[in-house]
N, C-alpha and C. Protein backbone atom coordinates (compact mmCIF):
# COMPACT_ATOMS: atom_id res chain seq x y z
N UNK A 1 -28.31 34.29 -14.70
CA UNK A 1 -27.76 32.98 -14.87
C UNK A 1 -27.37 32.41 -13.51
N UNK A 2 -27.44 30.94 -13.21
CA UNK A 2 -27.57 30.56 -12.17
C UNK A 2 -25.86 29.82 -11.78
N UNK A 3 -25.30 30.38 -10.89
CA UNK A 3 -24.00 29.70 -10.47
C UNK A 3 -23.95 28.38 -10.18
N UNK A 4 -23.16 27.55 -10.94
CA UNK A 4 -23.02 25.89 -10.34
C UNK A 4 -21.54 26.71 -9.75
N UNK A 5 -22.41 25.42 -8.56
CA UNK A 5 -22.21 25.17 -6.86
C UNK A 5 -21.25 23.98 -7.15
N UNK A 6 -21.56 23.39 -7.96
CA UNK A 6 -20.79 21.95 -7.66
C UNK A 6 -19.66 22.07 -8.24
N UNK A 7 -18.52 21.72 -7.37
CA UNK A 7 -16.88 21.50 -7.34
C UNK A 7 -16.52 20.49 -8.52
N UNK A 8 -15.57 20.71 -9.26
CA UNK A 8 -15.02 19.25 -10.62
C UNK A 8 -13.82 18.89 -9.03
N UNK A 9 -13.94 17.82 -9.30
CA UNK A 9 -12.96 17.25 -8.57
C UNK A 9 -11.94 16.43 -9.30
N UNK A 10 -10.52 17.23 -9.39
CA UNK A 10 -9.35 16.51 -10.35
C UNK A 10 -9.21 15.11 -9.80
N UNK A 11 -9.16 13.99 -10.93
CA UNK A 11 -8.84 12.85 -10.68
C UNK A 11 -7.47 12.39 -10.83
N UNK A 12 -7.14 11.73 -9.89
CA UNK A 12 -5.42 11.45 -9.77
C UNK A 12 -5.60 10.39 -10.73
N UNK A 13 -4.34 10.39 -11.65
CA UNK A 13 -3.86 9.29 -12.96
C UNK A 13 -3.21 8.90 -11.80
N UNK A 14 -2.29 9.06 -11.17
CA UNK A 14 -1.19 7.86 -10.62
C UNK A 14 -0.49 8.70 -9.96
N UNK A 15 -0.15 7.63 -8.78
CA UNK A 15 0.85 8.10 -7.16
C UNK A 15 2.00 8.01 -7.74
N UNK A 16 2.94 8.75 -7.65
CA UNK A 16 4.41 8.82 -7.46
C UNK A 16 4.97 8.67 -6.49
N UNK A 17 5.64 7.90 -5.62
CA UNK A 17 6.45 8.15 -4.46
C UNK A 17 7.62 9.31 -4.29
N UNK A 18 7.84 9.95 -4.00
CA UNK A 18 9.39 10.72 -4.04
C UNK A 18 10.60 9.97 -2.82
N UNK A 19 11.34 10.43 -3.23
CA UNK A 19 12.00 10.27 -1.92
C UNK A 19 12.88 8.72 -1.63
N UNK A 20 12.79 7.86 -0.59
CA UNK A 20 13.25 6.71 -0.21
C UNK A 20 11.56 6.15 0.14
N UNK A 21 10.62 6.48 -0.88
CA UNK A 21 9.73 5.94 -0.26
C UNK A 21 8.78 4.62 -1.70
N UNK A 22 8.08 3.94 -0.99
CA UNK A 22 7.35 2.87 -1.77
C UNK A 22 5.52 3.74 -1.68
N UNK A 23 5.33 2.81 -2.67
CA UNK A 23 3.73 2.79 -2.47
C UNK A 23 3.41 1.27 -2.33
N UNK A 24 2.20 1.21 -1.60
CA UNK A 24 1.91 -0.04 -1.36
C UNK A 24 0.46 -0.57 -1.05
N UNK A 25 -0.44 -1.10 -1.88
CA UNK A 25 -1.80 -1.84 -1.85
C UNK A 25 -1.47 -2.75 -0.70
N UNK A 26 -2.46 -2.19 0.50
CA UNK A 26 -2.42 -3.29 1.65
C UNK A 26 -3.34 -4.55 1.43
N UNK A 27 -2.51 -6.00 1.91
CA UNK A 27 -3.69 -6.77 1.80
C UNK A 27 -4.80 -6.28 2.60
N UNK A 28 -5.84 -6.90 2.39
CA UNK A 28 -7.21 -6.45 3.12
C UNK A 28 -6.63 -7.84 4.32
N UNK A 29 -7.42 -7.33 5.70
CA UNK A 29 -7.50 -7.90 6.78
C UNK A 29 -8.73 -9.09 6.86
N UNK A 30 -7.46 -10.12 7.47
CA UNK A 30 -7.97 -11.00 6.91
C UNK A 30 -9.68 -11.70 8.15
N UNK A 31 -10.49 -12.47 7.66
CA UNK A 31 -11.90 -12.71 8.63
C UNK A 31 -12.12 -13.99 8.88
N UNK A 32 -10.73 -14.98 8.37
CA UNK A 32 -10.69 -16.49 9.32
C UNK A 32 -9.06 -16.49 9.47
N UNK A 33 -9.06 -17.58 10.81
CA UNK A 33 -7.38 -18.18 11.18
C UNK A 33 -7.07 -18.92 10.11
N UNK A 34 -5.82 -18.86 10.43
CA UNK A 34 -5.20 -20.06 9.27
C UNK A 34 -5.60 -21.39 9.34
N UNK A 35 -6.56 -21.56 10.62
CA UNK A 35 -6.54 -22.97 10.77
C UNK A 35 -8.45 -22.92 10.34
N UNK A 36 -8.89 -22.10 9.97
CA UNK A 36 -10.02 -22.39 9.12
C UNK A 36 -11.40 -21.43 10.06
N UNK A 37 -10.98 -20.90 10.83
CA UNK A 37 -12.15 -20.42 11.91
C UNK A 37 -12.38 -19.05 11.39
N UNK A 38 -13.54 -19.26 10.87
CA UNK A 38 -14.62 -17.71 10.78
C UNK A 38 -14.89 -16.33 11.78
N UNK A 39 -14.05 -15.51 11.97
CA UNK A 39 -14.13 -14.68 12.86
C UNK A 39 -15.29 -13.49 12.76
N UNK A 40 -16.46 -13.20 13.68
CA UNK A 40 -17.28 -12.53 13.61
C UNK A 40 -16.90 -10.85 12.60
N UNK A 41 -17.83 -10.37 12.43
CA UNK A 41 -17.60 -9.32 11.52
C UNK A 41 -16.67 -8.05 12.30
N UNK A 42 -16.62 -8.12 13.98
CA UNK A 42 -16.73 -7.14 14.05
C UNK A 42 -14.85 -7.28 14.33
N UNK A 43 -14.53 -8.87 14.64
CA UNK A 43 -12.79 -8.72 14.48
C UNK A 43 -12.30 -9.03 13.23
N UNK A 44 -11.15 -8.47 13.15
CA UNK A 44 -10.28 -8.35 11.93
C UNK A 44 -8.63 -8.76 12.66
N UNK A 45 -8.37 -10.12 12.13
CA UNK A 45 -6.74 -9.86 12.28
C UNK A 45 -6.08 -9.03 11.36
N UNK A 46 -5.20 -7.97 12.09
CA UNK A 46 -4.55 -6.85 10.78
C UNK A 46 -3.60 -7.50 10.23
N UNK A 47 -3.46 -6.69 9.01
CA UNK A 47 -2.38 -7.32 8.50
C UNK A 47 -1.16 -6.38 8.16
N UNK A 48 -0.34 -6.74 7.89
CA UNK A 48 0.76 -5.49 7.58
C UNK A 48 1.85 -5.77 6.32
N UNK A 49 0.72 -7.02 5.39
CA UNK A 49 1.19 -7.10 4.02
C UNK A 49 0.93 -6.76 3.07
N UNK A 50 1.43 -6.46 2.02
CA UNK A 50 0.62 -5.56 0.99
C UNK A 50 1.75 -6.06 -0.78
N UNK A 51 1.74 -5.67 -1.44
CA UNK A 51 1.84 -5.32 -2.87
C UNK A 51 2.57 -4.67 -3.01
N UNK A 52 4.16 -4.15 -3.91
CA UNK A 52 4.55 -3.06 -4.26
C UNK A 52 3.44 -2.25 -5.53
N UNK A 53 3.00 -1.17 -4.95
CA UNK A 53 2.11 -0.81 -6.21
C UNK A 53 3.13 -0.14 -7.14
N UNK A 54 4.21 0.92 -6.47
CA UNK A 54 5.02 2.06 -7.30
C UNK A 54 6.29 1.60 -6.34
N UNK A 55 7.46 2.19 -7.18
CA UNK A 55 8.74 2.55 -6.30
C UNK A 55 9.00 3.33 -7.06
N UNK A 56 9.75 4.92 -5.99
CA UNK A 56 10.70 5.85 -5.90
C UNK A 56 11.25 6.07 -7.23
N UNK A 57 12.09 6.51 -7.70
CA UNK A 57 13.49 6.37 -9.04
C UNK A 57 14.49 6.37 -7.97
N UNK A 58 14.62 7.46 -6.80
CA UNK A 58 15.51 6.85 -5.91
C UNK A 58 15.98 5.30 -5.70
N UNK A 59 14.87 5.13 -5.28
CA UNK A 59 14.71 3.34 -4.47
C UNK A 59 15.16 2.59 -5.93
N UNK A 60 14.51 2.59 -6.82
CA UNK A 60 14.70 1.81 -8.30
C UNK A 60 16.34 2.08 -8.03
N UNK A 61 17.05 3.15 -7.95
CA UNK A 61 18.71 3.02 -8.47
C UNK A 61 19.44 2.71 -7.53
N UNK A 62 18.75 2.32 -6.36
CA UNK A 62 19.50 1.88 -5.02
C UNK A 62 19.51 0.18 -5.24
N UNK A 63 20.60 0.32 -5.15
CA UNK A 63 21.22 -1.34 -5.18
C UNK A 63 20.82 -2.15 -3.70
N UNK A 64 21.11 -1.33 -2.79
CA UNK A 64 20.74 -1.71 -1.38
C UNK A 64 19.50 -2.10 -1.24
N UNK A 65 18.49 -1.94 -2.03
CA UNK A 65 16.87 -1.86 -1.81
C UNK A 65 16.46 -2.90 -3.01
N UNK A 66 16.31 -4.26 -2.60
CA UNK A 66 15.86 -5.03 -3.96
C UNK A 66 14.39 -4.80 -4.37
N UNK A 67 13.53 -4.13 -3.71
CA UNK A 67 12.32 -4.43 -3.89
C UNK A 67 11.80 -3.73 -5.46
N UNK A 68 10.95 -4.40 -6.45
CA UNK A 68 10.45 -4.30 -7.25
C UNK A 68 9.16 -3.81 -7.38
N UNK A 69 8.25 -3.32 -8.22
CA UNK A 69 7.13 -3.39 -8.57
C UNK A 69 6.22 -4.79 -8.39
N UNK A 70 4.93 -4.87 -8.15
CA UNK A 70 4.65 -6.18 -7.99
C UNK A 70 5.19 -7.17 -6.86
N UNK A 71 5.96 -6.71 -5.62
CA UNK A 71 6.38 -7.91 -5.23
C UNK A 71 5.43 -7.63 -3.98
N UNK A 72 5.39 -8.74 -3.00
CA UNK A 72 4.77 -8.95 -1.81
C UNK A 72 5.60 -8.50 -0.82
N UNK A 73 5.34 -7.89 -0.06
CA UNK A 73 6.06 -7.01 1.13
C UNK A 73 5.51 -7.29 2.64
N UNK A 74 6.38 -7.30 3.41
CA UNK A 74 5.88 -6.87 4.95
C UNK A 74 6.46 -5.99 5.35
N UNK A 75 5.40 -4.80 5.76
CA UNK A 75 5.47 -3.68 6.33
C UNK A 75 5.23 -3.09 7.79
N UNK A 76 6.18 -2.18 7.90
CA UNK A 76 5.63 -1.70 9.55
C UNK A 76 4.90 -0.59 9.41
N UNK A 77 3.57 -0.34 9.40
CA UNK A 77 2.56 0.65 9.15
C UNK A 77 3.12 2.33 10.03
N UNK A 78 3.75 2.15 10.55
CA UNK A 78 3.96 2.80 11.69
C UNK A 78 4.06 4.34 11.22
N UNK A 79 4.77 4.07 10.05
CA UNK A 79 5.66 5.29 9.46
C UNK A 79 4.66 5.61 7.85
N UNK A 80 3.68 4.80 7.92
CA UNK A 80 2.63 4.66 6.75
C UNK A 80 1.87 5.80 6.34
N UNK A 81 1.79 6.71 5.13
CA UNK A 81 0.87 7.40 4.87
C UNK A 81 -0.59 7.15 4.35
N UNK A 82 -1.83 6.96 4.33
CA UNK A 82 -2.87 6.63 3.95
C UNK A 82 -2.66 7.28 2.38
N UNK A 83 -2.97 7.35 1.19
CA UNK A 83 -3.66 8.02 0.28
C UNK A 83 -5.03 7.41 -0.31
N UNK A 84 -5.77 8.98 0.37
CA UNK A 84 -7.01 8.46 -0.05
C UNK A 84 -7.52 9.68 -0.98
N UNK A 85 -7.69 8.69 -2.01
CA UNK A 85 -7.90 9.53 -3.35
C UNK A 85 -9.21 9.06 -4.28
N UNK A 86 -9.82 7.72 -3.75
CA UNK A 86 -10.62 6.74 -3.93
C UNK A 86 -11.34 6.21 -2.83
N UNK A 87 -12.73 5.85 -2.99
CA UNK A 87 -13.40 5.32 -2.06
C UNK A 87 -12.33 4.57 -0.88
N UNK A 88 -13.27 3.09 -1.31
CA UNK A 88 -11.86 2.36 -0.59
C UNK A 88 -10.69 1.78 -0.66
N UNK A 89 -9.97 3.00 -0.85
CA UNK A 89 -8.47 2.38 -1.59
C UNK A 89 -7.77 2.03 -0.37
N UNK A 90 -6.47 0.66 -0.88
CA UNK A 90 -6.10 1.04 0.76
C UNK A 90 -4.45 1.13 0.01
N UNK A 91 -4.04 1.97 -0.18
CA UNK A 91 -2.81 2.65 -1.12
C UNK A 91 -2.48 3.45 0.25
N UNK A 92 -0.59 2.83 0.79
CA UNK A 92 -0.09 3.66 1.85
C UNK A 92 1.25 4.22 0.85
N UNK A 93 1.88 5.40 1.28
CA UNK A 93 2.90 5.70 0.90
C UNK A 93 3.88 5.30 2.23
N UNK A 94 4.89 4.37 1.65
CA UNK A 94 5.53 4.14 3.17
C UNK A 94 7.60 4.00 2.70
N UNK A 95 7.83 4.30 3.99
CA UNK A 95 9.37 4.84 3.85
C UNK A 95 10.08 3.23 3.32
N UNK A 96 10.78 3.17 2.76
CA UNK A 96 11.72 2.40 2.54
C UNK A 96 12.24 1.55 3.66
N UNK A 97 12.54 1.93 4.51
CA UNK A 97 12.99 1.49 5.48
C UNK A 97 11.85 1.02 6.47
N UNK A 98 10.87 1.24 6.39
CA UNK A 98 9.91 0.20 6.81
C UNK A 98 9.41 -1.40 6.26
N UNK A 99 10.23 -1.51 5.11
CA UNK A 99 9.80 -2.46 4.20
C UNK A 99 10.54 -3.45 4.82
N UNK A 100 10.17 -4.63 5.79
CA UNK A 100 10.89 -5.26 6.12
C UNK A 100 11.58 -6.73 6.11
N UNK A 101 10.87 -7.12 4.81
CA UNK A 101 10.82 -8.49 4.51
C UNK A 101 10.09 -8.45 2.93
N UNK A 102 10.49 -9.01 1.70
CA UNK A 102 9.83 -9.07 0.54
C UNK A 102 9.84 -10.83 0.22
N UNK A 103 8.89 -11.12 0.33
CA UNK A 103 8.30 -12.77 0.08
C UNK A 103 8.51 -12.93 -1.76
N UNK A 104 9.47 -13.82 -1.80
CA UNK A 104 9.77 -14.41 -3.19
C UNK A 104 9.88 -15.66 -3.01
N UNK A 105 9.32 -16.61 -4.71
CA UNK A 105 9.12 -17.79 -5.04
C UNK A 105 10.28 -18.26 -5.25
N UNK A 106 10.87 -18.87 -5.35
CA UNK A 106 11.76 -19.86 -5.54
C UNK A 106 11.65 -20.75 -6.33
N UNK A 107 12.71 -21.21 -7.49
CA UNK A 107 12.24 -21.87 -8.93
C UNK A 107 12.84 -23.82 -8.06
C-alpha cells in the first residue's frame, strides 16, 4: 500500500487575540492621491488603517480602551504581528496600545 505524502492542513475557524491585544484587517494600500493621481504599480502609499476584526476579553472589560469590533482604527504597525493563515490575508495581531486613534461618525 502506497503512503500519502500529502499533509491535511488544519484550517483556522477564527483568531483570538489574548492579552491587551486587537486583531485588525489592514486597509489595503492605497494606488491614487487624494487629489485623484494614479500612481504607477510599482508605488504604494502605506497605510496604517485598518478594521477592528476581534478584541481581547481583556480589552472588551477595559473601560480605558473604547475600541469595538467593527470600528476603523489607526495603527502603528511597529509592534504588529502578521497572521498568515490565508493567501492574502492582511489580519495583524497588534498591542492595544498601538491603537492610536479610532475614526467615528457623528449623528
Amino acid at each position: 500500500m502506497a503512503k500519502n505524502t500529502k499533509r491535511r492542513v488544519a484550517r483556522l475557524e477564527t483568531v483570538e487575540p489574548v492579552g491587551a491585544r486587537v486583531l485588525i484587517s489592514k486597509d489595503k494600500d492605497k494606488k491614487e492621491t487624494k487629489g485623484g493621481i494614479h500612481l504607477p504599480d510599482k508605488i504604494e502609499i502605506p497605510t496604517i488603517t485598518g478594521r477592528i476584526v476581534a478584541v481581547s476579553s481583556q480589552v472588551e472589560a477595559d473601560e480605558d480602551f473604547p475600541i469595538n469590533r467593527y470600528d476603523k482604527v489607526l495603527f502603528n504597525p511597529k509592534h504588529a504581528i502578521p497572521v498568515d493563515f490565508e493567501g492574502d490575508n492582511r489580519l495583524f495581531v497588534v498591542p492595544v496600545e498601538d491603537v492610536v486613534a479610532v475614526f467615528r461618525k457623528h449623528p
